[in-house]
Protein backbone atom coordinates (compact mmCIF):
# COMPACT_ATOMS: atom_id res chain seq x y z
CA UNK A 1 12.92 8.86 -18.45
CA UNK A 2 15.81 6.62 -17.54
CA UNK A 3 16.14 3.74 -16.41
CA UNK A 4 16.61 4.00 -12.91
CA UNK A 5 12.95 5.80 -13.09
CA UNK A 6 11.58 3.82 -15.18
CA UNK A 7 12.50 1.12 -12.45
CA UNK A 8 11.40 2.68 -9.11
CA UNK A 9 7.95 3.52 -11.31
CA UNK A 10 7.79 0.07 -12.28
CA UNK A 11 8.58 -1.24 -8.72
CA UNK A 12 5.81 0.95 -6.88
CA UNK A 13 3.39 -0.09 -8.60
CA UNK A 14 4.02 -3.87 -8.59
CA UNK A 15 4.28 -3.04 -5.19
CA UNK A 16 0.86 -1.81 -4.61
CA UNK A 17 -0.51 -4.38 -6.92
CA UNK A 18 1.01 -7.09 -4.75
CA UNK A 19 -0.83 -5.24 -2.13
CA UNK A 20 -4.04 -6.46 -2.58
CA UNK A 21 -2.59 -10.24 -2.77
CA UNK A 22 0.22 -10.71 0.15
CA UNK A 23 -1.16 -11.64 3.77
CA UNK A 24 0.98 -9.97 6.76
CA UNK A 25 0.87 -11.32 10.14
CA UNK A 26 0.55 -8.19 12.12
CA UNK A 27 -1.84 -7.89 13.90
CA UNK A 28 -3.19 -4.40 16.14
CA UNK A 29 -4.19 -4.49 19.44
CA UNK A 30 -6.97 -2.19 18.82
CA UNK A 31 -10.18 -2.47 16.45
CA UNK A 32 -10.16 0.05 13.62
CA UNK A 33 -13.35 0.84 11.79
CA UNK A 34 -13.27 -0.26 7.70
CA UNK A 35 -13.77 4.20 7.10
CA UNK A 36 -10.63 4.43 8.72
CA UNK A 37 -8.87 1.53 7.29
CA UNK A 38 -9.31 3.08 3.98
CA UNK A 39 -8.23 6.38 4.91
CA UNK A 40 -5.31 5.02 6.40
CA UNK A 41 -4.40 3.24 3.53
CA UNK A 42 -5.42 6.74 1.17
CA UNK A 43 -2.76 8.06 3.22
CA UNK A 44 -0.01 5.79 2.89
CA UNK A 45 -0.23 5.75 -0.51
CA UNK A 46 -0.13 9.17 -0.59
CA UNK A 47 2.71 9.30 0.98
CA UNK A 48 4.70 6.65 -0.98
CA UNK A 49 3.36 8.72 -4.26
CA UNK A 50 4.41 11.80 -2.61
CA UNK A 51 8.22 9.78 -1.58
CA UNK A 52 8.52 8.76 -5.43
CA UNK A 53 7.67 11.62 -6.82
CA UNK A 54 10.31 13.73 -4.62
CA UNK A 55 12.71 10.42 -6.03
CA UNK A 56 12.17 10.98 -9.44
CA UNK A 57 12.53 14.59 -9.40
CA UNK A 58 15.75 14.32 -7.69
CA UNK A 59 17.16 12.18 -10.32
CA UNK A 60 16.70 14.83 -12.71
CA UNK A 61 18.82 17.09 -11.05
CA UNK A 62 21.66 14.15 -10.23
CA UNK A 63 23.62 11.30 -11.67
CA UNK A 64 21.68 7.82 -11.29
CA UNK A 65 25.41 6.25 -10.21
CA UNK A 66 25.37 8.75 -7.27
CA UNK A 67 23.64 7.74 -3.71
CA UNK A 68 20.75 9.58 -3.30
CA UNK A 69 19.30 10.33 -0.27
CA UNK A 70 16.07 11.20 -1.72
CA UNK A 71 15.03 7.69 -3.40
CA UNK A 72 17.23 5.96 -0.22
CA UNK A 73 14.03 7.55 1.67
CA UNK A 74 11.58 6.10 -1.04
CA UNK A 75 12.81 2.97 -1.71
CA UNK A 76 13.16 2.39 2.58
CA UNK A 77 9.42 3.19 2.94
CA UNK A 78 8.66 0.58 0.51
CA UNK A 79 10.28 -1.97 2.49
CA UNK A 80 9.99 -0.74 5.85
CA UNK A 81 7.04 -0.06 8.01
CA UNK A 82 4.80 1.88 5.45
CA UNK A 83 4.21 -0.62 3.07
CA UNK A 84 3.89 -2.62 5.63
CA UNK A 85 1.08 -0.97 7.33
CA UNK A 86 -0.84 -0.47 4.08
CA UNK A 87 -0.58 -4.16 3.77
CA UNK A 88 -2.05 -5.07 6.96
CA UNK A 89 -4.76 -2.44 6.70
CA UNK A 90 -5.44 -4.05 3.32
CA UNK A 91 -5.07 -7.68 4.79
CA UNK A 92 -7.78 -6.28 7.00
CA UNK A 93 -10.36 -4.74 4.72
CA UNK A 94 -9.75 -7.89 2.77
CA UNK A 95 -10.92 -10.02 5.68
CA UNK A 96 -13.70 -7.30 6.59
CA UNK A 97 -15.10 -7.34 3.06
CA UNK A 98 -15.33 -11.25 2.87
CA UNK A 99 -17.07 -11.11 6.03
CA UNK A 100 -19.63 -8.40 4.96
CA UNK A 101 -20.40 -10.75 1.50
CA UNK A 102 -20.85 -13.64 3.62
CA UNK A 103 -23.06 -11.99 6.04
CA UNK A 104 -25.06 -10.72 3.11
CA UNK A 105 -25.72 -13.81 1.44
CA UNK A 106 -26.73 -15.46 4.80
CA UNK A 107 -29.19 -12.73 5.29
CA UNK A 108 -30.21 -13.06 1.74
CA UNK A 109 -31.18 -16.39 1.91
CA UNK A 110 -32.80 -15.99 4.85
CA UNK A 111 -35.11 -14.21 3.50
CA UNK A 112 -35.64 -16.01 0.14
CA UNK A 113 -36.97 -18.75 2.79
């Protein structure tokens, strides 16, 4: 593996890591249910695993100094609107999970009581 692979590998996940930490802004006009928040974000990463994949596999078959429209397409879904979206429907199920645990523990002391 060269560099240049090593790299993109390296980046991706960082990426997704990073993920599960950064808070976007966006917000949709329309209420999505947490089942399809997390197939959404399945998807998408799908996709970007899918993206590097085709990236890597290209390299092996060109020069890493040479532009490559492959990993152009990769490395532009990472910082276009697919990462983006994964991050907001992350952002999301972040916010929907903290709800659910402070829901719970309401209703659990309720009931200690």
């Amino acid at each position: 593996m060269n560099n240049l692979q090593s790299f993109a590998i390296r980046r991706l996940v960082g990426l997704i890591f990073a993920a599960f930490f950064i808070s976007p802004a966006i917000s949709l006009s329309q209420e999505v249910s947490p089942d399809d928040r997390v197939t959404s974000a399945a998807e998408i990463l799908v996709e970007l695993d899918n993206r590097a994949e085709r990236c890597l596999d290209s390299l092996e078959t060109t020069s890493p100094d040479d532009p490559n429209q492959v990993c152009d397409a990769f490395l532009e879904a990472i910082d276009g609107d697919i990462l983006t979206s994964y991050l907001s429907h992350c952002e999301e199920l972040k916010t929907w999970r903290e709800g659910f645990i402070t829901s719970s523990d309401t209703s659990s002391t309720s009931t200690e009581e």
